[in-house]
C-alpha atoms as a PDB file:
ATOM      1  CA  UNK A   1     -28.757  18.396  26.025  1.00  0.00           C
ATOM      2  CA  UNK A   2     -26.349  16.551  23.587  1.00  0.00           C
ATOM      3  CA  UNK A   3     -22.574  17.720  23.626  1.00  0.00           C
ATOM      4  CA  UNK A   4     -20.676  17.273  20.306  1.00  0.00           C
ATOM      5  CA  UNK A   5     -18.909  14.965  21.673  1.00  0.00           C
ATOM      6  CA  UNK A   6     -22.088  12.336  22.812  1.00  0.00           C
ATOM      7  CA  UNK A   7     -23.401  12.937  19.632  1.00  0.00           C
ATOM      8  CA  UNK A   8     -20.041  11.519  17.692  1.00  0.00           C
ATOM      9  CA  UNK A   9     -20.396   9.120  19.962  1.00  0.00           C
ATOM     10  CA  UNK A  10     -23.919   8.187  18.020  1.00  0.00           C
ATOM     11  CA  UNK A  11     -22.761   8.043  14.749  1.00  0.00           C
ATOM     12  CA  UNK A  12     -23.709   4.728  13.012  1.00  0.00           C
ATOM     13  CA  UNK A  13     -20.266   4.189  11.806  1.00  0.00           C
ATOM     14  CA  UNK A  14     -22.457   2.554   9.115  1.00  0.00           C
ATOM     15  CA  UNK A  15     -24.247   5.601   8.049  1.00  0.00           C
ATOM     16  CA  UNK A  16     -23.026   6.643   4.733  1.00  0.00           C
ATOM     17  CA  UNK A  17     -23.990  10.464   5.358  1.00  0.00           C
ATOM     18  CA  UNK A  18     -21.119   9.910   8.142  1.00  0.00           C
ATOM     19  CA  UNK A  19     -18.254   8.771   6.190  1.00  0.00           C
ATOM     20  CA  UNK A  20     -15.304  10.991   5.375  1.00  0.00           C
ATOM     21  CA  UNK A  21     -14.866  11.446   1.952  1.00  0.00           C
ATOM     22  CA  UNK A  22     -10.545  10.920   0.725  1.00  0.00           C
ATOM     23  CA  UNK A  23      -8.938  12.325  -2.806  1.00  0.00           C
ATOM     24  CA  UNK A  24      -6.212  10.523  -3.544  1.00  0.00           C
ATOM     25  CA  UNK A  25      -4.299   9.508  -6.731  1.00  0.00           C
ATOM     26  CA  UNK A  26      -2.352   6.492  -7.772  1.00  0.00           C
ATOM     27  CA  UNK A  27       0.456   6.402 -10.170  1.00  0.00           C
ATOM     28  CA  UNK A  28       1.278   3.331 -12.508  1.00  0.00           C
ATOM     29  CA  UNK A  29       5.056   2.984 -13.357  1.00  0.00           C
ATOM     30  CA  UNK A  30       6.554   0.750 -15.704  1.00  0.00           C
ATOM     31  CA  UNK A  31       9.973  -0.380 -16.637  1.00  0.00           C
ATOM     32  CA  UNK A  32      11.358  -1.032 -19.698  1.00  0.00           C
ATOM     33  CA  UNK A  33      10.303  -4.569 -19.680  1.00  0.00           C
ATOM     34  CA  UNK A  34       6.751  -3.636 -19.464  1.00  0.00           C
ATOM     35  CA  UNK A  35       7.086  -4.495 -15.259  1.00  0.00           C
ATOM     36  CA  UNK A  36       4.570  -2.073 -13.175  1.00  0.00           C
ATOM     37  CA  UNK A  37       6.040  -0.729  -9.898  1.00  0.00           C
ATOM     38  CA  UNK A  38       4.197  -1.623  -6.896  1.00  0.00           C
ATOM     39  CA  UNK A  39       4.144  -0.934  -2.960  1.00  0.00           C
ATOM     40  CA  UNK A  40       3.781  -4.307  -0.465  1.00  0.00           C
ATOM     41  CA  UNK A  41       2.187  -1.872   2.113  1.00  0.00           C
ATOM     42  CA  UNK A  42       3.491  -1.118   5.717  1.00  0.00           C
ATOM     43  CA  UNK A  43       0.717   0.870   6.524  1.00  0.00           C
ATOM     44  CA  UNK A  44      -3.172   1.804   5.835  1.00  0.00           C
ATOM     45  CA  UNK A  45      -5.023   1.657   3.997  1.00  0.00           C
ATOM     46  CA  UNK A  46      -4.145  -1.469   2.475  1.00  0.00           C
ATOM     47  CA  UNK A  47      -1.840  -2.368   4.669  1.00  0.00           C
ATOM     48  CA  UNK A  48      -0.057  -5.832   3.961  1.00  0.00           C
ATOM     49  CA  UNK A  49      -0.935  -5.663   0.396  1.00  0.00           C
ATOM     50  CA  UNK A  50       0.168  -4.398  -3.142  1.00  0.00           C
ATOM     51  CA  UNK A  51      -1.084  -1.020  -4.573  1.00  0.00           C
ATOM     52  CA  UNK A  52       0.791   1.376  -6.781  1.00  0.00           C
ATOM     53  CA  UNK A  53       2.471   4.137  -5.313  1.00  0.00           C
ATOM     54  CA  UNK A  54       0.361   7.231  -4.432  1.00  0.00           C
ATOM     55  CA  UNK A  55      -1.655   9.316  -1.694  1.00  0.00           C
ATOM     56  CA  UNK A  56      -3.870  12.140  -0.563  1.00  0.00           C
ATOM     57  CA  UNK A  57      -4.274  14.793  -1.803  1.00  0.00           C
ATOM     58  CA  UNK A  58      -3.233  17.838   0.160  1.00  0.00           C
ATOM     59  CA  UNK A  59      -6.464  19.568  -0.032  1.00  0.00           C
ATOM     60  CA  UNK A  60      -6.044  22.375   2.172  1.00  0.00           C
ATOM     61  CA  UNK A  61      -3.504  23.636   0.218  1.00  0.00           C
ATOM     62  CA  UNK A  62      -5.428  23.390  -3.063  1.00  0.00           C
ATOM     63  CA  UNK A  63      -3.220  20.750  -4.500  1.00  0.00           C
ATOM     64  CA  UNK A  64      -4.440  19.126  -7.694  1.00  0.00           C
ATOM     65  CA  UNK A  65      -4.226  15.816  -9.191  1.00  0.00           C
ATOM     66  CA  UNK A  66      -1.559  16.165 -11.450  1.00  0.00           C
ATOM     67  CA  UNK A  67       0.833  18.124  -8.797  1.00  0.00           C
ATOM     68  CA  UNK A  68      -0.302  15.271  -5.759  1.00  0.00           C
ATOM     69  CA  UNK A  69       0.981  12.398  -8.216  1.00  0.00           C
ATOM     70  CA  UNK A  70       4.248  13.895  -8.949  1.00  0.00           C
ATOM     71  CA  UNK A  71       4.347  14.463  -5.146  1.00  0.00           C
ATOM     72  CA  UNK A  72       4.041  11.656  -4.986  1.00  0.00           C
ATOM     73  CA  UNK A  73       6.096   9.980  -6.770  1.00  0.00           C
ATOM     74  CA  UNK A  74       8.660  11.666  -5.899  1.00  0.00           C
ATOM     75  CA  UNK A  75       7.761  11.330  -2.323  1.00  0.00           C
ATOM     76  CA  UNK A  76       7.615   7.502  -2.667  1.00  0.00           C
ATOM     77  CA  UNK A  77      10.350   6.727  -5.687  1.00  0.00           C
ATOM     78  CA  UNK A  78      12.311   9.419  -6.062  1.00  0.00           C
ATOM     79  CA  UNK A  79      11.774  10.364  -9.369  1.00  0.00           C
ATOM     80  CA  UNK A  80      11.501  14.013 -10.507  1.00  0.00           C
ATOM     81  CA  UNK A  81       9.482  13.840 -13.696  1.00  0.00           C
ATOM     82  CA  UNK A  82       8.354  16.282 -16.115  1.00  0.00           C
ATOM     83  CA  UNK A  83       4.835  17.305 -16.150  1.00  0.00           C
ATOM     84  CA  UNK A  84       4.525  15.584 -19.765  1.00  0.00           C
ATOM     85  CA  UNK A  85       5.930  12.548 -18.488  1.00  0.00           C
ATOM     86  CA  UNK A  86       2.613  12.051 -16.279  1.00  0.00           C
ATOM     87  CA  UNK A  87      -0.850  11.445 -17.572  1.00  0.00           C
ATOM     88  CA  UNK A  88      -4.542  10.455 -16.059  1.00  0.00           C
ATOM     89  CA  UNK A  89      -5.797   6.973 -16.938  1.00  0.00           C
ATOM     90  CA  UNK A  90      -8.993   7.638 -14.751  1.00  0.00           C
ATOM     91  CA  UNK A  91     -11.214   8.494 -12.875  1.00  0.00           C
ATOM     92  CA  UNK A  92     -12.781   5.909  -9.662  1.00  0.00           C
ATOM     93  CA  UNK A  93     -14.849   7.082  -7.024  1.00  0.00           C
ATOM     94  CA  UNK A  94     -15.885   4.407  -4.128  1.00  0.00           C
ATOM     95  CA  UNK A  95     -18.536   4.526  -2.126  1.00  0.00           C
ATOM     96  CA  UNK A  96     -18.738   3.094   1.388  1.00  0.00           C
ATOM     97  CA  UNK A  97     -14.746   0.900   1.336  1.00  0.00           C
ATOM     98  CA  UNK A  98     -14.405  -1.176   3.779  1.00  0.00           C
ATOM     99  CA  UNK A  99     -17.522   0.412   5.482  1.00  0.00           C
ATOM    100  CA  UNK A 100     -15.316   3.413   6.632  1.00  0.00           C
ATOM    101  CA  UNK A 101     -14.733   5.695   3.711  1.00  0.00           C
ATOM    102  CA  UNK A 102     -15.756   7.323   0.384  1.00  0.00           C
ATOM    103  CA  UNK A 103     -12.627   7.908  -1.907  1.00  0.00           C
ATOM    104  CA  UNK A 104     -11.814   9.865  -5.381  1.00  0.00           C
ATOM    105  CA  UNK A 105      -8.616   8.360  -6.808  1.00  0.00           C
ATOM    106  CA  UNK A 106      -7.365   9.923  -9.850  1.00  0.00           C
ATOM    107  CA  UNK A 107      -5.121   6.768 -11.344  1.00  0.00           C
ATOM    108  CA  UNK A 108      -2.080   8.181 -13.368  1.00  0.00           C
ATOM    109  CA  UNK A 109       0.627   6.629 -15.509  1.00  0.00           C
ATOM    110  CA  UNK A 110       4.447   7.553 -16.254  1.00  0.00           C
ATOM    111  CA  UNK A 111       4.230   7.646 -20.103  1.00  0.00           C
ATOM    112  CA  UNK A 112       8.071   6.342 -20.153  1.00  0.00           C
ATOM    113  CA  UNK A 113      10.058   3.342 -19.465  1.00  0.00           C
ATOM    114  CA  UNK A 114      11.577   4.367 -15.830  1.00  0.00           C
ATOM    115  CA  UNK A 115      15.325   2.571 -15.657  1.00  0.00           C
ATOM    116  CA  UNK A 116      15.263   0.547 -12.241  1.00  0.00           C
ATOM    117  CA  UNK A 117      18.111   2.367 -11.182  1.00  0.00           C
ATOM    118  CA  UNK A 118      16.443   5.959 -11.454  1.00  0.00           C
ATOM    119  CA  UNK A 119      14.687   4.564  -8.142  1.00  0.00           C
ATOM    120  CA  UNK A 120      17.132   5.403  -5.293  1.00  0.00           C
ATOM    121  CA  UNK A 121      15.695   3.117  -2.702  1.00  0.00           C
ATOM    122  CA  UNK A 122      13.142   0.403  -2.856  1.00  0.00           C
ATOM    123  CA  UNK A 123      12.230   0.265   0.961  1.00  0.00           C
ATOM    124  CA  UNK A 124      10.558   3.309   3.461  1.00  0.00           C
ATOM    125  CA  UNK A 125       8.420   3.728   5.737  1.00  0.00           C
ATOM    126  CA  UNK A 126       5.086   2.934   3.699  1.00  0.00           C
ATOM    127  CA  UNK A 127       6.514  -0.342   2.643  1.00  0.00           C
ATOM    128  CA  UNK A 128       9.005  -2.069  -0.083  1.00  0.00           C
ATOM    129  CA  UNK A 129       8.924  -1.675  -3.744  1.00  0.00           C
ATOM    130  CA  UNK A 130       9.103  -4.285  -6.249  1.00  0.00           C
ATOM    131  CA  UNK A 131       8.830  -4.896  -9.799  1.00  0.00           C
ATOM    132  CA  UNK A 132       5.949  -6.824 -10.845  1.00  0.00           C
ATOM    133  CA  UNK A 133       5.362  -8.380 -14.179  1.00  0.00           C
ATOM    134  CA  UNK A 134       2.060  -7.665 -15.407  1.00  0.00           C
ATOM    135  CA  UNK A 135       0.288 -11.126 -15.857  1.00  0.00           C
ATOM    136  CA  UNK A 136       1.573 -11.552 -12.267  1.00  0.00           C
ATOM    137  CA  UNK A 137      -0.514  -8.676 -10.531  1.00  0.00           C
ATOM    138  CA  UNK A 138      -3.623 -10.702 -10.236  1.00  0.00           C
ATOM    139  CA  UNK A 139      -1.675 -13.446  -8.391  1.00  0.00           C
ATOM    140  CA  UNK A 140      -0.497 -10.498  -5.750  1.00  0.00           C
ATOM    141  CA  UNK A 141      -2.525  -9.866  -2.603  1.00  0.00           C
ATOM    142  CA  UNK A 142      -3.930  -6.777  -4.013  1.00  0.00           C
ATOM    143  CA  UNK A 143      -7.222  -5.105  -2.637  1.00  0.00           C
ATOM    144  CA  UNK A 144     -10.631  -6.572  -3.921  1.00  0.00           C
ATOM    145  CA  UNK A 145     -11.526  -3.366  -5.506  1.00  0.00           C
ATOM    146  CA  UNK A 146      -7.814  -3.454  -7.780  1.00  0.00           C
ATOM    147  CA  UNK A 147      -8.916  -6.869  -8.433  1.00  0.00           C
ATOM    148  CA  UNK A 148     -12.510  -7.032 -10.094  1.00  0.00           C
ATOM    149  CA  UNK A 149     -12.227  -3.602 -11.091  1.00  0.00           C
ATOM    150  CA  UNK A 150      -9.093  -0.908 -11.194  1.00  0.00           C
ATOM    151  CA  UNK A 151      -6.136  -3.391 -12.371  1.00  0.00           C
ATOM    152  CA  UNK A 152      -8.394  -4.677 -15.272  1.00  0.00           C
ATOM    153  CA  UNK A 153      -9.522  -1.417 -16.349  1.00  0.00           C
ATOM    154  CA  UNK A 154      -5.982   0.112 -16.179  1.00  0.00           C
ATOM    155  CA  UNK A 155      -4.494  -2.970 -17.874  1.00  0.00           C
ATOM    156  CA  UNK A 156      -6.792  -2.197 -20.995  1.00  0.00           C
ATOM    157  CA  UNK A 157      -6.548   1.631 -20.457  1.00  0.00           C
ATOM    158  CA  UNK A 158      -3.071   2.125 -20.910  1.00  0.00           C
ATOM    159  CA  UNK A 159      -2.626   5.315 -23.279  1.00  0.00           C
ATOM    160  CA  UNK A 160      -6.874   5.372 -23.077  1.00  0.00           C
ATOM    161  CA  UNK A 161      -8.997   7.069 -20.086  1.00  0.00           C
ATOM    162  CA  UNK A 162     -11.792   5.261 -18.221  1.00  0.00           C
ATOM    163  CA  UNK A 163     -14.162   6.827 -15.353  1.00  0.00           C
ATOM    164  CA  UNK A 164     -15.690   4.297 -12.740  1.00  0.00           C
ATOM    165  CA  UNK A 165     -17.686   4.189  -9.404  1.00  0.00           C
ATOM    166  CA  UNK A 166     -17.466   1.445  -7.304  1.00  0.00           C
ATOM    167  CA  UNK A 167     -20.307   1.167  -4.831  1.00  0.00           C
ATOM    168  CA  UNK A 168     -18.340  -1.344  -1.552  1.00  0.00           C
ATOM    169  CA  UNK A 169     -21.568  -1.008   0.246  1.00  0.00           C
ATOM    170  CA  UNK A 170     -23.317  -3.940  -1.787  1.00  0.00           C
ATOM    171  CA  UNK A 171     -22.689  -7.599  -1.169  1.00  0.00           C
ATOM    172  CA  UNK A 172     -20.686  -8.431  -4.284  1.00  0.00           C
ATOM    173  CA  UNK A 173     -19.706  -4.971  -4.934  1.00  0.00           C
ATOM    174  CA  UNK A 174     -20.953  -3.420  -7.788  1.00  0.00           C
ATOM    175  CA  UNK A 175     -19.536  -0.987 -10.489  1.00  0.00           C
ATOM    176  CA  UNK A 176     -20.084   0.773 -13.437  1.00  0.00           C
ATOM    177  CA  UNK A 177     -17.997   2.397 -16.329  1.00  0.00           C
ATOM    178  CA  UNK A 178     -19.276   6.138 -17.206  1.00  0.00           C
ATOM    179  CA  UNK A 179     -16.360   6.466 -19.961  1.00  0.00           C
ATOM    180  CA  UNK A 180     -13.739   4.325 -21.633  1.00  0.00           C
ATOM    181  CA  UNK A 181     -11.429   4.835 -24.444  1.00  0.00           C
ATOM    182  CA  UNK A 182      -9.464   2.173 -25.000  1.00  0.00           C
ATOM    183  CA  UNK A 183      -5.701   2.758 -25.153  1.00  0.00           C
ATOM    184  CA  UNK A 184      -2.870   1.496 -27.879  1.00  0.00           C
ATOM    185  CA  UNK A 185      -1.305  -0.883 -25.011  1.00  0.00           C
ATOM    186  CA  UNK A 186      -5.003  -3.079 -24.760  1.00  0.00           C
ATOM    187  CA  UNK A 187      -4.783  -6.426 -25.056  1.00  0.00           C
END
């Protein structure tokens, strides 16, 4: 007879069926200058390259996505922000990254210049902070996902809303947009 534990120990870590499914939210912060705020990460996922700020969501407390990115950004920048200071950009579910995980991320942005020295400290324990001008993202180590897909479609979403899936399992990865309004800031 098969314990529970010699049956995890079956799992095809391959197996889609088997892969924890994450909700998490990112938040997109800009400075006066039009810079974005980013995190060189300390720790995974990502870890050793630039995302926006964000995290889980705590969902056995019930948190939603709104509450989880002002969480959030307080958690990571300090900033307590009104509730209409926050708004979703989209919507992108991923199936199968990096072969370990399904993910929801709900992608917010700070609809007002944030002064750099609102930001009490640019370094903790997930990583450093820096100010990033815009045409320099793509030069960045940023995940592959941010690059074919996310940071374009926030770049032309700003002030707009977009919904994508992103299926990782596919050699390229493939994606497809289910919504996009186009916001005042596209270029």
């Amino acid at each position: 007879m098969m314990t529970p534990e010699s049956a995890a120990q079956h799992i095809d870590p391959h197996d889609l069926r088997a892969m924890p499914y994450r909700i998490a939210v990112l938040c997109y912060l800009y400075d006066e200058d039009g810079r974005i705020l980013l995190l060189h990460r300390a720790k995974k996922p990502n870890a050793g390259k630039f995302s926006p700020i964000g995290g889980k969501l705590e969902v056995h407390d019930g948190e939603g996505p709104h509450d989880c990115a002002m969480r959030e950004i307080f958690e990571e920048a300090g900033l307590q922000l009104k509730s209409e200071d926050v708004r979703m950009v989209g919507i992108v579910s991923e199936t199968g990254y990096e072969h370990s995980t399904h993910w929801l991320i709900f992608l917010f942005e700070v609809t007002r210049p944030i002064d750099h020295a609102e930001i009490p400290i640019m370094e903790f324990d997930e990583g450093v902070m820096r100010w990033v001008k815009i045409e320099a993202v793509e030069a960045l180590d940023i995940p592959e996902t941010d690059r074919a897909v996310m940071w374009p479609l926030v770049r032309d979403h700003r002030g707009g809303f977009f919904v994508v899936h992103i299926d990782c399992t596919t050699e390229p990865m493939t994606w497809k947009v289910h919504e996009s309004v186009a916001g005042p800031h596209h270029t």
